[in-house]
Protein backbone atom coordinates (compact mmCIF):
# COMPACT_ATOMS: atom_id res chain seq x y z
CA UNK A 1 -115.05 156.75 56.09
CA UNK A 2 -115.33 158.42 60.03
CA UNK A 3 -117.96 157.61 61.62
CA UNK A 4 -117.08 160.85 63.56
CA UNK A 5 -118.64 164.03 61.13
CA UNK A 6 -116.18 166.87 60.37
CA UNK A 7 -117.66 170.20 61.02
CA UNK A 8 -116.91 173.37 60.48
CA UNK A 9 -116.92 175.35 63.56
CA UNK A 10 -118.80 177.93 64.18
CA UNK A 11 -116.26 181.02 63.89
CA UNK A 12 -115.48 180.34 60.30
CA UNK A 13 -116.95 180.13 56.53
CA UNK A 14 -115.40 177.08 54.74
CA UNK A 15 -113.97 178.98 51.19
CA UNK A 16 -113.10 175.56 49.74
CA UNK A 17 -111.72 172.34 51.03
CA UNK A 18 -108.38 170.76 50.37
CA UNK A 19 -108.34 167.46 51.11
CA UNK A 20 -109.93 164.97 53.12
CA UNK A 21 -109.29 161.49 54.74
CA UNK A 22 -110.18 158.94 56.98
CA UNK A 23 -108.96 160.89 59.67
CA UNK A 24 -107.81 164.24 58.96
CA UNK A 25 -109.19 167.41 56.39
CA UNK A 26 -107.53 170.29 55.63
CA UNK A 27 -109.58 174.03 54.52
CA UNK A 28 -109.44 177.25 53.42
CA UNK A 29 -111.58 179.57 55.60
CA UNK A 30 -112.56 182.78 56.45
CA UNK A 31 -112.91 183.53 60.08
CA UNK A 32 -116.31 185.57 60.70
CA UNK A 33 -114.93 188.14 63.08
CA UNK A 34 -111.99 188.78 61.82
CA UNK A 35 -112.46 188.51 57.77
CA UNK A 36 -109.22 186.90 57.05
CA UNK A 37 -108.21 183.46 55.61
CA UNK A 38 -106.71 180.92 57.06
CA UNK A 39 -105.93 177.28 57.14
CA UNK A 40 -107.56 175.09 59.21
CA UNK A 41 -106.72 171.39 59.57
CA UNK A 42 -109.45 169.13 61.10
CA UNK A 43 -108.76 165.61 63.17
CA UNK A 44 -111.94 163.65 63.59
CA UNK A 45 -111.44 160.88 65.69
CA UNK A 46 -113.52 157.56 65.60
CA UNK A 47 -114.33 154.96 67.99
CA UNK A 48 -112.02 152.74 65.41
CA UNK A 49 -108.64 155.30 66.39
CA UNK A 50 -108.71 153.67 70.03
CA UNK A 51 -107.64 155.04 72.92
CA UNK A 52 -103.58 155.11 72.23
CA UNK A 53 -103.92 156.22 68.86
CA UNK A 54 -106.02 159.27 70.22
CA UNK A 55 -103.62 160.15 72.80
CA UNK A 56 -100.58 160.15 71.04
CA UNK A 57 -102.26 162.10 67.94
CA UNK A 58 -103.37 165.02 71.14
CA UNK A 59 -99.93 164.82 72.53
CA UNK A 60 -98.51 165.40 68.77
CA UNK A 61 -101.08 168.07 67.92
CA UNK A 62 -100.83 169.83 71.32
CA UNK A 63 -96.64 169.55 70.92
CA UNK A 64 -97.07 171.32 67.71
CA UNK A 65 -99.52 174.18 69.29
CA UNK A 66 -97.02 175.14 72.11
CA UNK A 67 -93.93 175.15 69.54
CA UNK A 68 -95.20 177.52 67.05
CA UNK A 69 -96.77 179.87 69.50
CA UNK A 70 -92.52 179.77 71.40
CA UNK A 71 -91.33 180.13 67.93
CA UNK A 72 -93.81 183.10 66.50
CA UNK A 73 -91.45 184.63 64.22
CA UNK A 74 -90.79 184.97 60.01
CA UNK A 75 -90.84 181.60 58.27
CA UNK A 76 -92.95 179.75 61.04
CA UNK A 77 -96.50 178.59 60.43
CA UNK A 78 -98.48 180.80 62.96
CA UNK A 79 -101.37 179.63 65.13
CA UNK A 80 -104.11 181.53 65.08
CA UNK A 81 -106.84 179.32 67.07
CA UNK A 82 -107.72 175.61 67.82
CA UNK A 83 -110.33 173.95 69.81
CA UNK A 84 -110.54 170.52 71.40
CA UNK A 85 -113.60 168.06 71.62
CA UNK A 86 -114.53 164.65 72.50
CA UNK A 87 -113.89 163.54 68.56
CA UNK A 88 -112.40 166.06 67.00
CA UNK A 89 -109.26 168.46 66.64
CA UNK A 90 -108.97 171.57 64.93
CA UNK A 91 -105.82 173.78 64.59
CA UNK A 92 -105.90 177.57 62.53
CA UNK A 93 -103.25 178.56 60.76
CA UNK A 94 -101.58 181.57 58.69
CA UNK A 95 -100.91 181.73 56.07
CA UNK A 96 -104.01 180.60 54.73
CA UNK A 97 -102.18 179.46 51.51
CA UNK A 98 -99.20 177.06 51.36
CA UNK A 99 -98.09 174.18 49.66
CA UNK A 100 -96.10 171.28 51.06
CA UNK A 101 -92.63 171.16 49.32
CA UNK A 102 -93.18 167.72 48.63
CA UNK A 103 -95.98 168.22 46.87
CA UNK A 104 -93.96 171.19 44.99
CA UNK A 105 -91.59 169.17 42.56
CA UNK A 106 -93.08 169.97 38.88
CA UNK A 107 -92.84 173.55 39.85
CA UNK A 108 -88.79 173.56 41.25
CA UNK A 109 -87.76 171.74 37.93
CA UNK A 110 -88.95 174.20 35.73
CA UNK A 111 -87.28 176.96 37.73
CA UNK A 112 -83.70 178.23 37.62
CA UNK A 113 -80.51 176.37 39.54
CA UNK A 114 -80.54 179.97 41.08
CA UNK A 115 -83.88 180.16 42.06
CA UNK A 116 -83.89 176.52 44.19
CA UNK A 117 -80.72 177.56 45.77
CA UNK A 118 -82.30 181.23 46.88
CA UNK A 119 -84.96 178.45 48.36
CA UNK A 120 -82.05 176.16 50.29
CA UNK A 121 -80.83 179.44 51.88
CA UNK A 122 -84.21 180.58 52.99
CA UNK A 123 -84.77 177.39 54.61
CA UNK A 124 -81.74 177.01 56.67
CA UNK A 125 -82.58 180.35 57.37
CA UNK A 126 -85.69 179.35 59.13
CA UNK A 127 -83.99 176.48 60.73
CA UNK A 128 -81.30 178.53 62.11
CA UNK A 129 -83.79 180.65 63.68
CA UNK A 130 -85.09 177.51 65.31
CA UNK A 131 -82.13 176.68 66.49
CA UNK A 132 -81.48 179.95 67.96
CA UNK A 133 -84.53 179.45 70.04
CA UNK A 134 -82.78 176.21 71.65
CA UNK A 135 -85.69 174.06 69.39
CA UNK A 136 -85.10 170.99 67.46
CA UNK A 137 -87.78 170.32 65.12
CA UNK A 138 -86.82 166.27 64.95
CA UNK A 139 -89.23 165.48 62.11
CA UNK A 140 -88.19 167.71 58.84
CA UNK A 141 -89.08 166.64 55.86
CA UNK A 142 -91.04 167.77 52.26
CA UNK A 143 -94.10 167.39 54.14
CA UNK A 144 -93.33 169.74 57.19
CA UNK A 145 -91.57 172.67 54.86
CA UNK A 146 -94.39 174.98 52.81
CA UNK A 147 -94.32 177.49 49.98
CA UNK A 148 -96.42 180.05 49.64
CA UNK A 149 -97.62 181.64 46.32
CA UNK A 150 -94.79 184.14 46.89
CA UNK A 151 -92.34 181.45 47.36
CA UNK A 152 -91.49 182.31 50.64
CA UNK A 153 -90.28 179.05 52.64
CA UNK A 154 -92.24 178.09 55.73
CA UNK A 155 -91.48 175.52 58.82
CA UNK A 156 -94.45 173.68 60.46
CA UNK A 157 -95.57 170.33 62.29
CA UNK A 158 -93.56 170.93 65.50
CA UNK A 159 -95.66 167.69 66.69
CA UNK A 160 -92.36 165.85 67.54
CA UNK A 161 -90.16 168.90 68.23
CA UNK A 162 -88.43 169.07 71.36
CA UNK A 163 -86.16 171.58 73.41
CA UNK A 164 -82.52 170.97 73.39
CA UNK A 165 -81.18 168.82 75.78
CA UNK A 166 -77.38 166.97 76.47
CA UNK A 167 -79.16 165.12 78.91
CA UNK A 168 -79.92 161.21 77.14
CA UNK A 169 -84.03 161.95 75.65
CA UNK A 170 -86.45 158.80 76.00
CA UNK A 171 -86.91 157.62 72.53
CA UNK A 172 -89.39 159.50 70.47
CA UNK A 173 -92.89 158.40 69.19
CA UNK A 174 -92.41 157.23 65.53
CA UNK A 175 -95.53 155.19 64.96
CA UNK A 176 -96.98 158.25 63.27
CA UNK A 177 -94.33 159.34 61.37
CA UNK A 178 -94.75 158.43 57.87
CA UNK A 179 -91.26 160.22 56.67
CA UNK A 180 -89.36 157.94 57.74
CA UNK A 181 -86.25 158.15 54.96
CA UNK A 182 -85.72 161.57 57.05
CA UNK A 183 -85.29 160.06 60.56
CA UNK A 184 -81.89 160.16 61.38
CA UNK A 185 -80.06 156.93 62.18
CA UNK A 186 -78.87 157.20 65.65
CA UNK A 187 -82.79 157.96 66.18
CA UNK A 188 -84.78 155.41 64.20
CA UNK A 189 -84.85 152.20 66.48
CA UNK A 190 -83.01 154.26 69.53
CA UNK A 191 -84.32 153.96 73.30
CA UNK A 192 -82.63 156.44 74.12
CA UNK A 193 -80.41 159.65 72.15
CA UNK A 194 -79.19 163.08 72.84
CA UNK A 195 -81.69 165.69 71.20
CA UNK A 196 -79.08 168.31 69.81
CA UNK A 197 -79.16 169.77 66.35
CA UNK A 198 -77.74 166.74 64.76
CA UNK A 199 -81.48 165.28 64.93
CA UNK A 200 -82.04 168.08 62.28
CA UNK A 201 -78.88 168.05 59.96
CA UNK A 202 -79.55 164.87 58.48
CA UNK A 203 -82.87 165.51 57.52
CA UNK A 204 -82.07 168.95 56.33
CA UNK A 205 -78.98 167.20 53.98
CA UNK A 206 -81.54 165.50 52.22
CA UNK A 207 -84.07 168.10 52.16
CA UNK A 208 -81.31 170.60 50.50
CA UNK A 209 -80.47 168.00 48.30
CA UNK A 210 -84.65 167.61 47.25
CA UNK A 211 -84.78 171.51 46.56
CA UNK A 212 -81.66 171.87 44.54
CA UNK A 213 -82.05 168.62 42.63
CA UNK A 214 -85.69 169.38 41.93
CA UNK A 215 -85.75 165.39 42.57
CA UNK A 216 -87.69 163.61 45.36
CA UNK A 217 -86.40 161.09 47.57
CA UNK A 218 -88.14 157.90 48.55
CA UNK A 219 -89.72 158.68 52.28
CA UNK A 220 -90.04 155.34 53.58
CA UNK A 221 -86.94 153.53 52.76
CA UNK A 222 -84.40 154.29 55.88
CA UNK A 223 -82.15 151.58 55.35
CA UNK A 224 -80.78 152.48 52.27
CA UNK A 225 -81.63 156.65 51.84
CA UNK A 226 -78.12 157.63 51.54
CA UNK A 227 -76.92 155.10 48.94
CA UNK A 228 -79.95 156.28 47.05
CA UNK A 229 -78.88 159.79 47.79
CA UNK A 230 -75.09 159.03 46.91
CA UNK A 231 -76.24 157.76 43.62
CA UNK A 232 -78.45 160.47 42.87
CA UNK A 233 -76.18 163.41 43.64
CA UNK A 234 -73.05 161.44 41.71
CA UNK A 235 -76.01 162.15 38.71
CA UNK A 236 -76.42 165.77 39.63
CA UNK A 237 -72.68 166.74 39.97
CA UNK A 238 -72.29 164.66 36.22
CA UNK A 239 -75.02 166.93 34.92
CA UNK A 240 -73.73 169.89 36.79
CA UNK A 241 -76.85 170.79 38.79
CA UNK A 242 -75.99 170.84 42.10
CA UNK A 243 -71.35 171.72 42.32
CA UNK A 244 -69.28 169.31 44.58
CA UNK A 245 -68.57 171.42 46.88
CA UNK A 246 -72.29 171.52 47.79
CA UNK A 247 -72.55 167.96 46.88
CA UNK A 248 -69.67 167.07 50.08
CA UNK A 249 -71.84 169.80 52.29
CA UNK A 250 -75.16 167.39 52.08
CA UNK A 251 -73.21 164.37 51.95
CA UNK A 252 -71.33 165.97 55.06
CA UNK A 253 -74.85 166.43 56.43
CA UNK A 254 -76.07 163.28 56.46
């Protein structure tokens, strides 16, 4: 347990909490002033995080504050407010209610082929939009793409995002990363890479593949994700899920 307390600050009325951890607890609250919900995330950091952990969870958190504030658009999780302290982190968010989409696997496989692929398109959607804005996200994955109650698809955790670049980009921190299945190869173990869209496009192969399949992939097994993949999908085409036309578009992908 922290030896750091969470609180609550001040502007807002915890409605109900999430989840919590050693390090990090996620709310629903309503902010006093301005009566509406949102999500607030909370990092409390204790004198057992030391001093590297601490800064590279800031640079990640702060990195993820300055992307969705460039990117403020439909289909990105929107800042509303944050606040810095000695030991702990807070970061506001709209909408208030979202689920991860790795966390959303019992409800895509009781919903139609036609439904998941509505989904797919939404998301590259977002991504494109991204994109547009000369942003590579760098760290996609079940855990960084939301639904909302309305099953609108959302993009968030810009923590490792970065702006495109031809120029060679000084390897990035993975230490936190606990998705690692989605890193792509020419990344994972890389001093140095170009940060272009291909950083994305793997991880959004596999992604599609997740929403259309209604079938999660393993998230820490980087070494052998696409046999795993290639095995699955050769199941999906059999059973006629997922066509293989879209089935050489992920593999394609990745």
């Amino acid at each position: 347990m922290p030896d750091v307390p969470v609180t609550i600050p001040e502007s807002y009325e915890l409605v109900r909490t999430i989840s919590t951890s050693d390090m990090v607890s996620e709310h629903i609250v309503r902010h006093r002033t301005e009566d509406i919900l949102l999500r607030l995330k909370i990092f409390g950091f204790t004198s057992a995080s030391g001093a590297t952990t601490r800064r590279h969870s800031r640079e990640q958190l702060r990195s993820d504050i300055t992307f969705m504030e460039e990117l403020e658009q439909p289909g990105i999780i929107r800042v509303f407010d944050y606040s810095d302290s000695k030991n702990q982190f807070s970061i506001a968010t709209q909408p208030a209610e979202v689920d991860k989409l790795s966390e959303c696997f019992d409800f895509l496989v009781t919903q139609s082929v036609e439904f998941r692929q509505k989904l797919v398109h939404q998301f590259l959607a977002v991504l494109q939009r991204i994109h547009d804005r000369r942003v590579v996200h760098r760290n996609i994955s079940g855990n960084a793409v939301f639904l909302t109650p309305k099953h609108e698809i959302y993009i968030g955790d810009f923590g490792l995002a970065s702006h495109l670049t031809d120029r060679p980009t000084t390897r990035m921190e993975t230490t936190l990363v606990t998705t690692t299945s989605y890193l792509p190869p020419e990344v994972r173990g890389a001093e140095t890479f170009i940060c272009n869209v291909k950083s994305d496009i793997f991880s959004a192969g596999l992604l599609a593949f997740e929403i259309l399949s209604a079938t999660p992939l393993p998230q820490d097994s980087p070494d052998h994700i696409i046999e795993i993949l290639k095995v699955l999908m050769n199941e999906q085409v059999d059973n006629r899920i997922i066509n293989s036309t879209t089935a050489d578009v992920i593999l394609k992908a990745v």
